[in-house]
Protein backbone atom coordinates (compact mmCIF):
# COMPACT_ATOMS: atom_id res chain seq x y z
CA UNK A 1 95.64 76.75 80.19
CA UNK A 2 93.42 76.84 83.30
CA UNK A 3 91.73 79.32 85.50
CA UNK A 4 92.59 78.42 89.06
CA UNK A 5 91.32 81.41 91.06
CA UNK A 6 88.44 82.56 88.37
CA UNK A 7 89.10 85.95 86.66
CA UNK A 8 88.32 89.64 87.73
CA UNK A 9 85.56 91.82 86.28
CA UNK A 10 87.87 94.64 83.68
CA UNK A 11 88.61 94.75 80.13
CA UNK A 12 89.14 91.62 79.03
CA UNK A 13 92.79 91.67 78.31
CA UNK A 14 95.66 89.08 79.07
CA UNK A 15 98.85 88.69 79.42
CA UNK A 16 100.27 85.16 79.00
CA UNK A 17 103.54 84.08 80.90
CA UNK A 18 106.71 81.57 79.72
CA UNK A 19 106.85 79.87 83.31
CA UNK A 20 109.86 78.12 81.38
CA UNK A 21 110.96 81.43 80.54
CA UNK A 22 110.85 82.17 84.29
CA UNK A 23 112.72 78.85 85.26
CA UNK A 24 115.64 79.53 82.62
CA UNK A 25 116.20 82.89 83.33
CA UNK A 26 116.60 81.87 87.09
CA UNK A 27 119.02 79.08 86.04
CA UNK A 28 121.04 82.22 84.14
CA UNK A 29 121.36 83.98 87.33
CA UNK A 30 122.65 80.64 89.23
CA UNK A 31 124.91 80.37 86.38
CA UNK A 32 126.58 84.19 86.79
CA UNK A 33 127.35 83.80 90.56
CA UNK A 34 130.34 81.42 92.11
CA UNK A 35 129.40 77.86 93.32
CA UNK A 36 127.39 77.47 96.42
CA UNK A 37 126.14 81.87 96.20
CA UNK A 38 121.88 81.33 96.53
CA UNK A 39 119.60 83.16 94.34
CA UNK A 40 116.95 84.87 96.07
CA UNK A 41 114.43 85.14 93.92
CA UNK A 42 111.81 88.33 94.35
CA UNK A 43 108.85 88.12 93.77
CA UNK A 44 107.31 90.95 95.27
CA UNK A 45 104.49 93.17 93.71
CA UNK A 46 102.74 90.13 92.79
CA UNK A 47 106.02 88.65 91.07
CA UNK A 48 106.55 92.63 88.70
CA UNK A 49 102.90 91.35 87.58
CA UNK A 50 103.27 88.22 86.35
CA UNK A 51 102.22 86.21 89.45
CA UNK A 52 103.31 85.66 92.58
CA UNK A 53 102.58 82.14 93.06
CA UNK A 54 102.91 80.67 89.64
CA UNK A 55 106.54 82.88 89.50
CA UNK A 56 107.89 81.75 93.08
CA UNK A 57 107.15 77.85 91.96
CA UNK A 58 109.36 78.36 88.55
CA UNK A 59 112.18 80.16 90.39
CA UNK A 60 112.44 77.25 92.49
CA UNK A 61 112.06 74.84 90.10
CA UNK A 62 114.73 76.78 88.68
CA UNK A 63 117.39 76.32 90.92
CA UNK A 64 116.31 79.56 93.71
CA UNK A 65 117.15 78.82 97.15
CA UNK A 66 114.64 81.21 98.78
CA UNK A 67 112.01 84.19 98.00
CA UNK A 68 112.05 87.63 98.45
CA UNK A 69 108.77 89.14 98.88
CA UNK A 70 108.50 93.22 100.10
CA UNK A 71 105.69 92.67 102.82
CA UNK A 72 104.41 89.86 105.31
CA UNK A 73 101.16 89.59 103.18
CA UNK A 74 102.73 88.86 100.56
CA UNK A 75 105.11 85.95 102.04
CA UNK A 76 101.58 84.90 103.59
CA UNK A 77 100.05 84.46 99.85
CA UNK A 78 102.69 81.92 99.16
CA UNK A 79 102.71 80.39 102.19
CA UNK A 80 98.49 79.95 101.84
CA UNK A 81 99.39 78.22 98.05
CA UNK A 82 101.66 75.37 99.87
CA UNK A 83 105.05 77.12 99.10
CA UNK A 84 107.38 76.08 102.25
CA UNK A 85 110.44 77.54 100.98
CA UNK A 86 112.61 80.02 102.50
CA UNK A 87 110.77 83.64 102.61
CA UNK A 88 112.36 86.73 103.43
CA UNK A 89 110.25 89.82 104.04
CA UNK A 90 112.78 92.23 103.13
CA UNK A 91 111.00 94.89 104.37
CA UNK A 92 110.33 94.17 107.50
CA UNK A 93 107.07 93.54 109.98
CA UNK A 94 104.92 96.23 110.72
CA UNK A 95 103.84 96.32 114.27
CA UNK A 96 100.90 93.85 114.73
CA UNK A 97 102.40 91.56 112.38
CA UNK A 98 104.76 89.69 114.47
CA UNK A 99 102.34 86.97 115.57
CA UNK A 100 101.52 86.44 111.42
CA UNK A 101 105.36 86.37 110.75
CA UNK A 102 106.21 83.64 113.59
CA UNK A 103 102.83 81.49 112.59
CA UNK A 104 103.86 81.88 108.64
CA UNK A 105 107.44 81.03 109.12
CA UNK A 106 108.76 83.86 107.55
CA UNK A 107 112.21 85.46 107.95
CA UNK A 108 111.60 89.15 108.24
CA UNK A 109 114.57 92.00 107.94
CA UNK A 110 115.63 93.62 111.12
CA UNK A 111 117.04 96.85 111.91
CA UNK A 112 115.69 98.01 115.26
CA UNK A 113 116.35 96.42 118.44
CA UNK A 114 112.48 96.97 119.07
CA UNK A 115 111.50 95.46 116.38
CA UNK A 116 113.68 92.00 116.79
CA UNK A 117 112.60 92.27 120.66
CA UNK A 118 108.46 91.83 119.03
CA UNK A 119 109.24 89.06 116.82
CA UNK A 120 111.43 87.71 119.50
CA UNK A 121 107.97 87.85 121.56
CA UNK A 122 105.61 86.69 119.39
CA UNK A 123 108.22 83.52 118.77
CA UNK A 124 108.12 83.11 122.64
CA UNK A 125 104.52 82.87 122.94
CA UNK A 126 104.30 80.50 120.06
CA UNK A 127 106.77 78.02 121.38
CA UNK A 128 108.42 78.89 118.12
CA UNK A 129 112.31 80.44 116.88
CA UNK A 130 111.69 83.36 114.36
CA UNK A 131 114.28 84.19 111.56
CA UNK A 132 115.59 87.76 110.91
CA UNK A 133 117.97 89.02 108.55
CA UNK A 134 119.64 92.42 109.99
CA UNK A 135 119.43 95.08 107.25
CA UNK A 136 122.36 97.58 107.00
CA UNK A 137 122.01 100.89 105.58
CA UNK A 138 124.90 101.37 103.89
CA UNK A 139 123.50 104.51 101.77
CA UNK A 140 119.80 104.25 100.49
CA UNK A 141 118.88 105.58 103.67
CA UNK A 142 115.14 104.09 103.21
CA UNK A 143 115.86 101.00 105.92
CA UNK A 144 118.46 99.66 108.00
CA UNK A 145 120.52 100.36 111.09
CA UNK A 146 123.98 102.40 110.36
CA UNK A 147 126.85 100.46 109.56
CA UNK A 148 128.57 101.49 112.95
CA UNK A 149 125.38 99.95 114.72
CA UNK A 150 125.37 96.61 113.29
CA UNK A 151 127.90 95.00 115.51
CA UNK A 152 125.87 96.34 118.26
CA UNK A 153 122.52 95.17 117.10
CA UNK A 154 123.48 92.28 116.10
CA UNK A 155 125.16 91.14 119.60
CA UNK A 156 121.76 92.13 120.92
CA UNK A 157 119.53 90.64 118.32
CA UNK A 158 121.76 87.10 119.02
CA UNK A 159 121.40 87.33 122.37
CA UNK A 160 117.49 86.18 122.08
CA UNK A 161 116.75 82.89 123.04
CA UNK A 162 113.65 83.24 120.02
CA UNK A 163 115.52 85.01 117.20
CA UNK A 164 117.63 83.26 114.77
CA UNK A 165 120.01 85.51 112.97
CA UNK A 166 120.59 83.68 109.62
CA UNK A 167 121.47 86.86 107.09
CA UNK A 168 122.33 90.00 106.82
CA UNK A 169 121.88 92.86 104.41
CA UNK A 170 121.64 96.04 102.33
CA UNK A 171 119.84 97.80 99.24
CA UNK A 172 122.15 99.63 96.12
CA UNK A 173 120.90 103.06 96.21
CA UNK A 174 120.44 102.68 92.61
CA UNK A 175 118.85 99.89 90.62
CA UNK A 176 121.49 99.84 88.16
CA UNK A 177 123.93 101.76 88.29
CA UNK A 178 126.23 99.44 90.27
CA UNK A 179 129.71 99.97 88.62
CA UNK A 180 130.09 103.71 90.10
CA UNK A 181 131.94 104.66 93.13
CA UNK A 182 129.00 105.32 95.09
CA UNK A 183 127.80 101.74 94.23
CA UNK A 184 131.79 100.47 95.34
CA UNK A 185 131.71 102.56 98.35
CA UNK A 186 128.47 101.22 99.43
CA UNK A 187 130.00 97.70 99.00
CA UNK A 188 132.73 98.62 101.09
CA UNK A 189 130.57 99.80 103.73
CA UNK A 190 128.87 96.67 104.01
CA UNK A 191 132.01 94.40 103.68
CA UNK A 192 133.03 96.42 106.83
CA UNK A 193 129.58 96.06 108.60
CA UNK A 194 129.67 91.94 107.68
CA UNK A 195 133.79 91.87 109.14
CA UNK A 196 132.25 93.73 112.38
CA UNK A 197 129.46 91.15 112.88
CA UNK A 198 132.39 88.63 112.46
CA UNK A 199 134.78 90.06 114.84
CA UNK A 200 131.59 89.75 117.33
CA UNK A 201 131.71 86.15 116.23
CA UNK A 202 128.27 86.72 114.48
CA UNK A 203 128.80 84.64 110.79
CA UNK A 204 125.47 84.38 109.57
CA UNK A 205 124.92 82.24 106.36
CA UNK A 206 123.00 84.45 103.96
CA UNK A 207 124.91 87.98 103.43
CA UNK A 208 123.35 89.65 100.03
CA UNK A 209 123.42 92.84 98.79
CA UNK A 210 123.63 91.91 95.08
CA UNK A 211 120.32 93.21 93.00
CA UNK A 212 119.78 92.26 89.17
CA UNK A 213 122.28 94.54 87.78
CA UNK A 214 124.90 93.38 90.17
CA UNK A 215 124.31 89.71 89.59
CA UNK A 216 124.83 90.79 85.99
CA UNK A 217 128.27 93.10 86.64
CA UNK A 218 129.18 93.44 89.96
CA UNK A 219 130.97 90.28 91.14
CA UNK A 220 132.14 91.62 94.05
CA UNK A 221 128.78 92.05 95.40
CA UNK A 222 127.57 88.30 95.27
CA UNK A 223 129.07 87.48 98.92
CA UNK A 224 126.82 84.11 99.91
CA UNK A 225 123.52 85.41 98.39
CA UNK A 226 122.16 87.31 95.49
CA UNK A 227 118.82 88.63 95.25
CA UNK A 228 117.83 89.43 91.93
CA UNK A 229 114.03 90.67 90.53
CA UNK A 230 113.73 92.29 87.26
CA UNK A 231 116.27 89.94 85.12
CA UNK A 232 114.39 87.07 86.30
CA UNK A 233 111.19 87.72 84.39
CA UNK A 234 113.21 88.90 81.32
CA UNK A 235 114.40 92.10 81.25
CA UNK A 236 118.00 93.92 81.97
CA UNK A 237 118.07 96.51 84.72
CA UNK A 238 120.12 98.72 82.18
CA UNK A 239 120.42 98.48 78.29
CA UNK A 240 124.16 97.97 78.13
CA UNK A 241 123.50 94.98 80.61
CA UNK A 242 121.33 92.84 78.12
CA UNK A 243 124.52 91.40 76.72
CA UNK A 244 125.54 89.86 80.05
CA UNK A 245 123.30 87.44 79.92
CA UNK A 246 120.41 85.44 77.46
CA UNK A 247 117.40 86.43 79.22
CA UNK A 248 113.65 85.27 78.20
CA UNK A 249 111.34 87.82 78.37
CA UNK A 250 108.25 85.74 80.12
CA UNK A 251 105.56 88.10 79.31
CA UNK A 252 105.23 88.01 75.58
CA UNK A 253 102.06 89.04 74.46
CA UNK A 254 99.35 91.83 75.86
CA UNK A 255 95.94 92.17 73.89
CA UNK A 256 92.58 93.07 74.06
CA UNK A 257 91.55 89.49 72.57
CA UNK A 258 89.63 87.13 74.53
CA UNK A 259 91.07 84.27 75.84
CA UNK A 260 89.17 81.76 73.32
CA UNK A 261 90.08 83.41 70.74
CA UNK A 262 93.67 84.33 70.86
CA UNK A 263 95.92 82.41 68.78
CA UNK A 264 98.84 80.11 69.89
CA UNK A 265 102.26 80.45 68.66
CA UNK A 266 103.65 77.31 67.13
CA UNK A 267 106.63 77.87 70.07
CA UNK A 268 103.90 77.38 73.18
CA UNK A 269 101.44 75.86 71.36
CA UNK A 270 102.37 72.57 73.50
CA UNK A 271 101.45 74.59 76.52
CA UNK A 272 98.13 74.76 76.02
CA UNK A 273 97.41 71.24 75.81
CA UNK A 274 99.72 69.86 78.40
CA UNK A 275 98.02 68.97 81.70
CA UNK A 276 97.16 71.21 84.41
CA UNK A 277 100.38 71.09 86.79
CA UNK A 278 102.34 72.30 84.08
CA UNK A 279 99.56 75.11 83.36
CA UNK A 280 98.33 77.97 85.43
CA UNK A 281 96.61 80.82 85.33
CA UNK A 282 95.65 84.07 88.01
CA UNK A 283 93.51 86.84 88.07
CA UNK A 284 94.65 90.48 87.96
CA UNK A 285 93.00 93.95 87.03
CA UNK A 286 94.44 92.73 83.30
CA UNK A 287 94.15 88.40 83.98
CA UNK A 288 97.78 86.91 83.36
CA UNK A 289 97.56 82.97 81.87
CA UNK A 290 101.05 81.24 82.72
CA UNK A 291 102.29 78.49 80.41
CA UNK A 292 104.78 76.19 80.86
């Protein structure tokens, strides 16, 4: 194991992270979707705690096309750590941020005409394209234009000489319950949304709406991109979904022990002596140590 950013003042507890765990249960994802459907991997909120940078490179090693990340700082982390992947800040730029988002390379989510129209802007005076993905809201009414607007906005968003429409997409209004009829009626919605965007001529190549628990159960969800989070660092979005897959919980041990002094499993005992690329380790309020 090695320190690579130093550790924060706090109790001294750890958590230490499978990064294998991470990579396998990314390849299980890959492996529940049809040939050529992505995985976009999330790691947002600091990758659910177990570390954004040291998570992104494991989903990638593990077969992930692209990362999800919630805010432009947090697509700005990776980028700062050397990770030139595909980012998509699903929720969006806040105004101000436009200039960050063009300069970082980031796809942000779209679902104003204003808001494509800045990021169009800040592309222009960069000399630059910008990527958007135009969020639908096809019932979690938190983002997204309505369903009857998308074919609308996304003529207009096209129509930018700076904006590159290469997805589009929409949030379950429920993390896991996905096999209900409000969860089918919201994937009908979309389907609709995505066939009026085609009419327009509009195909664009990433369409996702697919969360953990649909990856796991909802197959007609998976369209040309699924985004899972949770099942990625081990853990079903619903208990009768653990059976759909083997997952690896990646987090396997909390403690108050300091780090010299806490033993090694026989398992990951490797880990700790293997050199550093295949070890890492980041700071947090509780420090998280990733092995390979």
């Amino acid at each position: 194991m090695q320190d690579v950013e130093g550790r924060t003042p706090g109790r001294p507890t750890i958590a230490e992270v499978s990064l294998q765990a991470l990579r396998e249960n990314c390849r299980q994802a890959a492996a529940l979707v049809p040939p050529g459907v992505a995985v976009l991997a999330v790691v947002k909120a600091d990758g659910y705690g177990h570390g954004a940078v040291a998570a992104a490179r494991a989903f990638l090693d593990g077969g992930a096309a692209g990362l999800g990340v919630s805010m432009a700082a947090e697509g700005r982390e990776l980028r700062r750590a050397g990770i030139d992947a595909p980012i998509v800040v699903l929720g969006g730029a806040f105004p101000g941020e436009e200039a960050a988002v063009v300069a970082d390379d980031l796809a942000a989510a779209v679902w104003t005409l204003e808001g494509g129209r800045a990021l169009a802007a800040a592309a222009r005076a960069a000399g630059r394209t910008a990527a958007v993905h135009l969020k639908v809201n096809t019932g979690m009414t938190r983002l997204g234009c309505e369903v009857s607007d998308a074919r609308a906005l996304g003529e207009a968003l096209v129509a930018e000489l700076h904006l590159r429409l290469d997805g589009v997409f929409s949030h379950f209004a429920s993390a896991d319950a996905v096999d209900t009829e409000t969860a089918r009626a919201q994937i009908a919605r979309f389907a609709g949304a995505v066939e009026d965007l085609a009419t327009a001529g509009i195909r664009p190549r990433w369409v996702h709406l697919a969360n953990s628990a649909a990856v796991l159960s909802q197959p007609s969800a998976h369209f040309t991109m699924v985004r899972p989070g949770i099942m990625l660092y081990g853990y079903p979005p619903a208990a009768d979904l653990a059976s759909r897959a083997r997952l690896q919980p990646a987090r396997w041990r909390r403690g108050n022990t300091p780090p010299a002094a806490l033993s090694t499993p026989a398992s990951t005992r490797r880990a700790s002596t293997t050199s550093a690329s295949h070890c890492a380790s980041r700071p947090a309020r509780d420090p998280i140590s990733a092995l390979s």
